[in-house]
Protein backbone atom coordinates (compact mmCIF):
# COMPACT_ATOMS: atom_id res chain seq x y z
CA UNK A 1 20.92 -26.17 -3.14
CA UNK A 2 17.78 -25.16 -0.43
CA UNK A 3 19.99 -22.03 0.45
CA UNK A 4 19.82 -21.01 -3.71
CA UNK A 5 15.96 -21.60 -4.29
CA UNK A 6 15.63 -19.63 -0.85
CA UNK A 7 17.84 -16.68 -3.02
CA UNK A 8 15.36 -17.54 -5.93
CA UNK A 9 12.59 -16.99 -3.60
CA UNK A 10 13.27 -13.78 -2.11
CA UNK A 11 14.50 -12.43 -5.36
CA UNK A 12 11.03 -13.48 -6.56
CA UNK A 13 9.19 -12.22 -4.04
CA UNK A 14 10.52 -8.93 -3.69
CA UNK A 15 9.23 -8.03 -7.14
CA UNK A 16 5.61 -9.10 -6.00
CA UNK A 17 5.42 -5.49 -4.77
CA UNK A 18 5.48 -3.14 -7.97
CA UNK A 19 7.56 -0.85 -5.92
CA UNK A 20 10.40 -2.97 -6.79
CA UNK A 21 9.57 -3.51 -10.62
CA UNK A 22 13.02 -2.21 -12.13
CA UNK A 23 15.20 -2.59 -9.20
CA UNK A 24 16.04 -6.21 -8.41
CA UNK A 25 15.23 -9.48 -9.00
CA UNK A 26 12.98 -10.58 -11.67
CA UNK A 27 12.06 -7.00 -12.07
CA UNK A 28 14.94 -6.06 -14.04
CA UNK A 29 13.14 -7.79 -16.67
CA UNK A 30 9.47 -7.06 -16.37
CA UNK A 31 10.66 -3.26 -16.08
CA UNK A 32 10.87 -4.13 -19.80
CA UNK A 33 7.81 -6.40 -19.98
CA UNK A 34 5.48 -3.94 -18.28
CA UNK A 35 6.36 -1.33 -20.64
CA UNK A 36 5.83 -3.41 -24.07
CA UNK A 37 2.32 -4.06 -22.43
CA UNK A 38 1.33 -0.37 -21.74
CA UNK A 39 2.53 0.89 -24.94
CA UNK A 40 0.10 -1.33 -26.62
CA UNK A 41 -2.39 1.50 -25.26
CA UNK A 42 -0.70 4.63 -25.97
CA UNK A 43 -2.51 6.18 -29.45
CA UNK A 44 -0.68 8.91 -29.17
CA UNK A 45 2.43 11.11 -28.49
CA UNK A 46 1.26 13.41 -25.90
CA UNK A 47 -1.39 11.82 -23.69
CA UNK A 48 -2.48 12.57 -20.12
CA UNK A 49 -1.65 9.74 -17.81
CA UNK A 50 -1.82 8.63 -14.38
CA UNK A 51 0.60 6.44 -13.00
CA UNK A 52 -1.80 5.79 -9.47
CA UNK A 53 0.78 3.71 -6.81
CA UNK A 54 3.77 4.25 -9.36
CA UNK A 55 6.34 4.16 -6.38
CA UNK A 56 9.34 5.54 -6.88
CA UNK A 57 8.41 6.64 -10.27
CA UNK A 58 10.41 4.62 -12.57
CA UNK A 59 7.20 4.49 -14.86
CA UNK A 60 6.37 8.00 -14.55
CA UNK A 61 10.05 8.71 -15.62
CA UNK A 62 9.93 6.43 -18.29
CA UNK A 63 6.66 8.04 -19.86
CA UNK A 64 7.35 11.74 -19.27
CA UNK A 65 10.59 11.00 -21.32
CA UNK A 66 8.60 9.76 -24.36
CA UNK A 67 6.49 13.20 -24.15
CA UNK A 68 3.18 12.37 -22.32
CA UNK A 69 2.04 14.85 -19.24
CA UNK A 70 2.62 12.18 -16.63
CA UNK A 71 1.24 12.49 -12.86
CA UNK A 72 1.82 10.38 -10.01
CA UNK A 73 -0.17 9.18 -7.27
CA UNK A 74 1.46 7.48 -4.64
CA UNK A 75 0.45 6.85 -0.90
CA UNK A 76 4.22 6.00 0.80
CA UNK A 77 5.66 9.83 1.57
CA UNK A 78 8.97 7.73 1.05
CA UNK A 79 8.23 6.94 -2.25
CA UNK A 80 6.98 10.15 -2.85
CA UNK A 81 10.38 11.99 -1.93
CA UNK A 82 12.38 9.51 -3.82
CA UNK A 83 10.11 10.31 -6.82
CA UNK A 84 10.80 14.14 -6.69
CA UNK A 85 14.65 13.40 -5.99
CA UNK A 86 13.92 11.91 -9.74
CA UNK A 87 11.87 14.58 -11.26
CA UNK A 88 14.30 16.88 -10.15
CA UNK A 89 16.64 15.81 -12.57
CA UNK A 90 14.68 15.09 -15.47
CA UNK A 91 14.12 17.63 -18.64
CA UNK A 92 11.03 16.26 -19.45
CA UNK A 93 9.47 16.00 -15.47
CA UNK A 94 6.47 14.27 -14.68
CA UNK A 95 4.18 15.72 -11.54
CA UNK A 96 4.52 14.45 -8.04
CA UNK A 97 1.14 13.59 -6.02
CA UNK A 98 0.94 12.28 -2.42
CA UNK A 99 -2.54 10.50 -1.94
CA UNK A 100 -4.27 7.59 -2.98
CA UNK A 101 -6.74 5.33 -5.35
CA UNK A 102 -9.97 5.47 -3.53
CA UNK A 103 -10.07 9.55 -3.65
CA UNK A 104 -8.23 10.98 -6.60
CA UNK A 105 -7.71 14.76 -6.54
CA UNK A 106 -8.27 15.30 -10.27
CA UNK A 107 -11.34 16.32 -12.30
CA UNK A 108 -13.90 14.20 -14.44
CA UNK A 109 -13.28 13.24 -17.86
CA UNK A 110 -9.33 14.63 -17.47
CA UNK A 111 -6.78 11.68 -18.69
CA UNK A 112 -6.46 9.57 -21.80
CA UNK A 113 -4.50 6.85 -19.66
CA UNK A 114 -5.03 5.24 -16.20
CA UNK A 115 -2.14 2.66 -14.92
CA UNK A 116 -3.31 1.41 -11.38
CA UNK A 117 0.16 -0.29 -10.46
CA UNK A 118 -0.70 -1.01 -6.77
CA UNK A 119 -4.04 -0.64 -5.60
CA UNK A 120 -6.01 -4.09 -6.70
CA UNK A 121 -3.56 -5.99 -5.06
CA UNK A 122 -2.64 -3.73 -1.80
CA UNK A 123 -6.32 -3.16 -0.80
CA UNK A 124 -8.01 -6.79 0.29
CA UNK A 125 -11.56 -5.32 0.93
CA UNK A 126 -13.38 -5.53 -2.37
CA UNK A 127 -15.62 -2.41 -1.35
CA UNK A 128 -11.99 -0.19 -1.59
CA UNK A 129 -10.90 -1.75 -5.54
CA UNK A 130 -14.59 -1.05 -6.39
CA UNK A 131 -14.22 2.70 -5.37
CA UNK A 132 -10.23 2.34 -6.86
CA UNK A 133 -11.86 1.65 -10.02
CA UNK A 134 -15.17 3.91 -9.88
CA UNK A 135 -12.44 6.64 -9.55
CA UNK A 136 -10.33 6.06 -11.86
CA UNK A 137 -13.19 5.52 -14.58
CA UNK A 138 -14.44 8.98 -13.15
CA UNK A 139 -11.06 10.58 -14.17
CA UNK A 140 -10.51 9.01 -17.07
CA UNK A 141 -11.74 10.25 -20.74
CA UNK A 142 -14.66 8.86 -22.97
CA UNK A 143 -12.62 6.51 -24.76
CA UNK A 144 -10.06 6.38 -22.08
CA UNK A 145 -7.65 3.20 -21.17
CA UNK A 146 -7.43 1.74 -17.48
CA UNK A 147 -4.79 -1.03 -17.57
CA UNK A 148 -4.40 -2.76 -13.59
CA UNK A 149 -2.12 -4.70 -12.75
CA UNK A 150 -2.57 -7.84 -10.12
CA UNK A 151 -1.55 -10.84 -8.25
CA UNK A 152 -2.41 -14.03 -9.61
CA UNK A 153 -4.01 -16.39 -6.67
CA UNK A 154 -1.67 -18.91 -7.85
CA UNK A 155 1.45 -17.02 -7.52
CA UNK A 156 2.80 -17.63 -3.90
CA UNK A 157 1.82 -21.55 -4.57
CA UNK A 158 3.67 -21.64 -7.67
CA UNK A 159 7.02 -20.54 -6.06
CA UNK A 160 6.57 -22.28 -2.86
CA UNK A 161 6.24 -25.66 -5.32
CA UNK A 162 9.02 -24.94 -7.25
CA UNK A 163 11.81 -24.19 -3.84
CA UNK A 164 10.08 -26.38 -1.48
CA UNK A 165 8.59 -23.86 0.76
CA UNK A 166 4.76 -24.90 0.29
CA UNK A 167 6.17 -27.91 2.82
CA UNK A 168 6.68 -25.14 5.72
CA UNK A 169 3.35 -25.08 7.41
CA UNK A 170 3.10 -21.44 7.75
CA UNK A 171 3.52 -21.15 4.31
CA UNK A 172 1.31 -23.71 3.03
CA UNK A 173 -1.21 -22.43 5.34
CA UNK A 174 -0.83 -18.78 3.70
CA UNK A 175 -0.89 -20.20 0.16
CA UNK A 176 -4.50 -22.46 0.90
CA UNK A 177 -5.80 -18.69 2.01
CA UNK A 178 -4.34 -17.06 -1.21
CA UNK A 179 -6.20 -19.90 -3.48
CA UNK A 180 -9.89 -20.22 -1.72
CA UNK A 181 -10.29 -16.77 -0.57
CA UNK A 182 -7.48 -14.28 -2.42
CA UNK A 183 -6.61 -12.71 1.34
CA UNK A 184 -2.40 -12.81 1.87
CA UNK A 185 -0.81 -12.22 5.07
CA UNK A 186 2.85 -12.31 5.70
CA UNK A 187 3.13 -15.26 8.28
CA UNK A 188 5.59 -14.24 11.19
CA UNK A 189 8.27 -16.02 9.94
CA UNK A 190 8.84 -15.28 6.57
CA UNK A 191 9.19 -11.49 7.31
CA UNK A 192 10.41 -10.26 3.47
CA UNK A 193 7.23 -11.24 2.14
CA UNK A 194 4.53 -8.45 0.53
CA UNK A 195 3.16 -7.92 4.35
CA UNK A 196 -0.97 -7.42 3.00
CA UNK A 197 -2.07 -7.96 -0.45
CA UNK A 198 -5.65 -9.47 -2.19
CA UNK A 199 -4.67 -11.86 -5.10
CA UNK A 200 -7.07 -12.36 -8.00
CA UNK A 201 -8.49 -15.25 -10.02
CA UNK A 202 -8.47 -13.80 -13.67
CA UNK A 203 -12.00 -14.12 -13.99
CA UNK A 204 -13.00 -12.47 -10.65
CA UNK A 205 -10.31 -9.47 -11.69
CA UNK A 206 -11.92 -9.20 -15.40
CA UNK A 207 -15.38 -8.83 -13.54
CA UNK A 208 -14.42 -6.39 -10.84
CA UNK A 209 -13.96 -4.42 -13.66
CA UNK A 210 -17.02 -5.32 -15.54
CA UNK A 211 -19.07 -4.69 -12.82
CA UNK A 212 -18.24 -1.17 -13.30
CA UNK A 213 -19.81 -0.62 -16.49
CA UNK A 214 -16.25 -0.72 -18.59
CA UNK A 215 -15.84 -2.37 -21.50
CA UNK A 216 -12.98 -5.40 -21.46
CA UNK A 217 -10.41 -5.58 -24.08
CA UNK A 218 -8.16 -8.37 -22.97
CA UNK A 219 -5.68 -9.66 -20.24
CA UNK A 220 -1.92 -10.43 -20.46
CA UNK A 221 0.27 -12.72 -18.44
CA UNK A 222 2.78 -10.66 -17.51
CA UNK A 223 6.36 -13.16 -16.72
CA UNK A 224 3.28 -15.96 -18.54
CA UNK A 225 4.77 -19.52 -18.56
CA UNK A 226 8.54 -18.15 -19.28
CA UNK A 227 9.66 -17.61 -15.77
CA UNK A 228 9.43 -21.28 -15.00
CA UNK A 229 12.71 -21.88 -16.76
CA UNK A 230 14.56 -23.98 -13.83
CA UNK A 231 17.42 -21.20 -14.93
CA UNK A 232 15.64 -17.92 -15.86
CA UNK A 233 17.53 -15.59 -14.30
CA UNK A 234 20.48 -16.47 -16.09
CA UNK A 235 18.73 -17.48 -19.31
CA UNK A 236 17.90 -14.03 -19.47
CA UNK A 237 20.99 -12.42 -19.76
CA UNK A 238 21.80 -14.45 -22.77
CA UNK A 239 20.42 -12.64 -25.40
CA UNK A 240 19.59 -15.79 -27.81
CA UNK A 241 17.52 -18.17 -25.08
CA UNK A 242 15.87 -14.11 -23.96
CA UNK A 243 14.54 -14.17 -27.17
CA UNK A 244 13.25 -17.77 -27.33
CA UNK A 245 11.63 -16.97 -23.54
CA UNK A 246 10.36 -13.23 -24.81
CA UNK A 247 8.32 -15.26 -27.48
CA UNK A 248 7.20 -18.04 -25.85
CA UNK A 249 5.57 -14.91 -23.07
CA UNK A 250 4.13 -13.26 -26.41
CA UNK A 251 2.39 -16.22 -27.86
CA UNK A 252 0.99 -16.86 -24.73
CA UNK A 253 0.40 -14.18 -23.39
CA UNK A 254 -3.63 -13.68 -23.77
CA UNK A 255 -4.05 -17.71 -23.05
CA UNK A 256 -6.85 -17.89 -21.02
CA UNK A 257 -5.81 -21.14 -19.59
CA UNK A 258 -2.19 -20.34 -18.92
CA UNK A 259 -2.73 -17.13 -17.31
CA UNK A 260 -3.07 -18.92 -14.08
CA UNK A 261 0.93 -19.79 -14.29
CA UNK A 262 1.55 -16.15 -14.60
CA UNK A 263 2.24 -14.47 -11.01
CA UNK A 264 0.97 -11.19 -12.57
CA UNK A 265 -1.64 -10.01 -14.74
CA UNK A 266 -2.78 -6.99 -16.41
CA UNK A 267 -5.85 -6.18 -17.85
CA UNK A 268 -7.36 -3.08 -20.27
CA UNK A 269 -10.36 -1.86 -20.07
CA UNK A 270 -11.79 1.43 -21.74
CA UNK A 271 -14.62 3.81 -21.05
CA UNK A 272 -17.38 4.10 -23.07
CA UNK A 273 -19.93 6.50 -23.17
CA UNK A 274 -23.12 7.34 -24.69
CA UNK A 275 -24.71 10.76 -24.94
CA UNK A 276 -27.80 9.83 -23.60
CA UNK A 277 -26.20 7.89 -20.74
């Protein structure tokens, strides 16, 4: 039994870090997830969008395919070769970018669509997601969508109760840092987790944005309440008890006082503009 939750947990964990959203784990399904929530904010059939920390690309892929001019910031050169490898064998190809949140290399005003994928959680100084999100409101249209995705404070906790772990000092100790301050560090001996990462309250991530002069539309839970299903994993290959999970995430979903349960969040904000500002 401890050597399965330990296989729940690293399954679990591994899909902390959005670079493997699609590829294992958990992230099989919030591949699907994710992309219910960002379509909520595409108006139209051919918008300009920035996938910034995309990874791989699996997003980018995704969008480019439905039509939209899709580009692709990502700081790993890794990433960034895997993503061409992908682009070069797509019809509809999205465009390949190797730099990073803080200093975006496109012009004001230019895309309909921001998704920051990485960048709240993987910078912990608050001064660099305040200049993350001064840029991206820079690039992005009057009228324009930023949707960012986070780490709930919560998360690590929530696992670590559910497989035992929170009972290993090291971890405990990592998951009283993740609820009073937001910091996470990878303690030596649990070397697969996310190595550096700043996880949000959903107040404090709603106001980081705020702050900025955008204008909030909502937040979603993105696994919400569902995940806790002692069987998930395998409840979600059956396609009736999917459903019954899928709608128990949707009526949830914008619950303030559930989000906490979620390990991820995302929230939209937009741009708005006077002409006299």
């Amino acid at each position: 039994m401890y050597g399965a939750t330990i296989g729940y947990n690293c399954s679990y964990f591994k899909i902390i870090d959005n670079h493997y959203f699609g590829l294992k784990g958990m992230g099989i399904f919030e591949f699907e997830r994710i992309k219910t929530l960002i379509e909520k904010y595409i108006s139209s059939s051919s918008s300009t969008i920035i996938d910034i920390g995309g990874g791989t690309g699996k997003y980018s892929e995704w969008l480019a395919k439905k039509g939209h001019q899709v580009y692709l910031v990502e700081p790993v050169s890794k990433h960034i070769k895997i993503a061409q490898t992908r682009v070069n064998k797509l019809k509809n190809k999205f465009s390949v970018h190797l730099g990073e949140s803080r200093k975006l290399e496109f012009p004001n005003n230019y895309a309909d669509l921001i998704i920051l994928h990485g960048p709240l959680y993987h910078l912990q100084k608050k001064e660099d997601r305040d200049l993350t999100i001064s840029e991206a409101k820079r690039v992005l249209k009057n009228d324009g969508i930023i949707l960012g995705f986070a780490i709930n404070y919560t998360a690590s906790t929530l696992v670590g109760l559910l497989n035992g772990l929170i009972h290993k000092k090291t971890f405990f100790a990592m998951c009283k840092e993740e609820l009073t301050t937001g910091i996470h560090n990878q303690p030596d001996d649990f070397p697969w987790l996310l190595a550096e990462a700043y996880y949000h309250k959903p107040e404090q991530l709603k106001n980081e944005f705020i702050n900025q002069e955008l204008t909030y539309l909502n937040t979603y839970a993105v696994e919400g309440i569902a995940w806790l299903d002692k069987d998930y994993f395998s409840n979600m290959v059956n396609k009736s008890k999917r459903n019954t999970l899928n709608e128990l995430v949707k009526i949830t979903e914008n619950d303030n006082s559930l989000l906490s349960f979620s390990p991820h969040m995302m929230i939209a904000v937009k741009k708005i503009t006077t002409n006299d500002k």
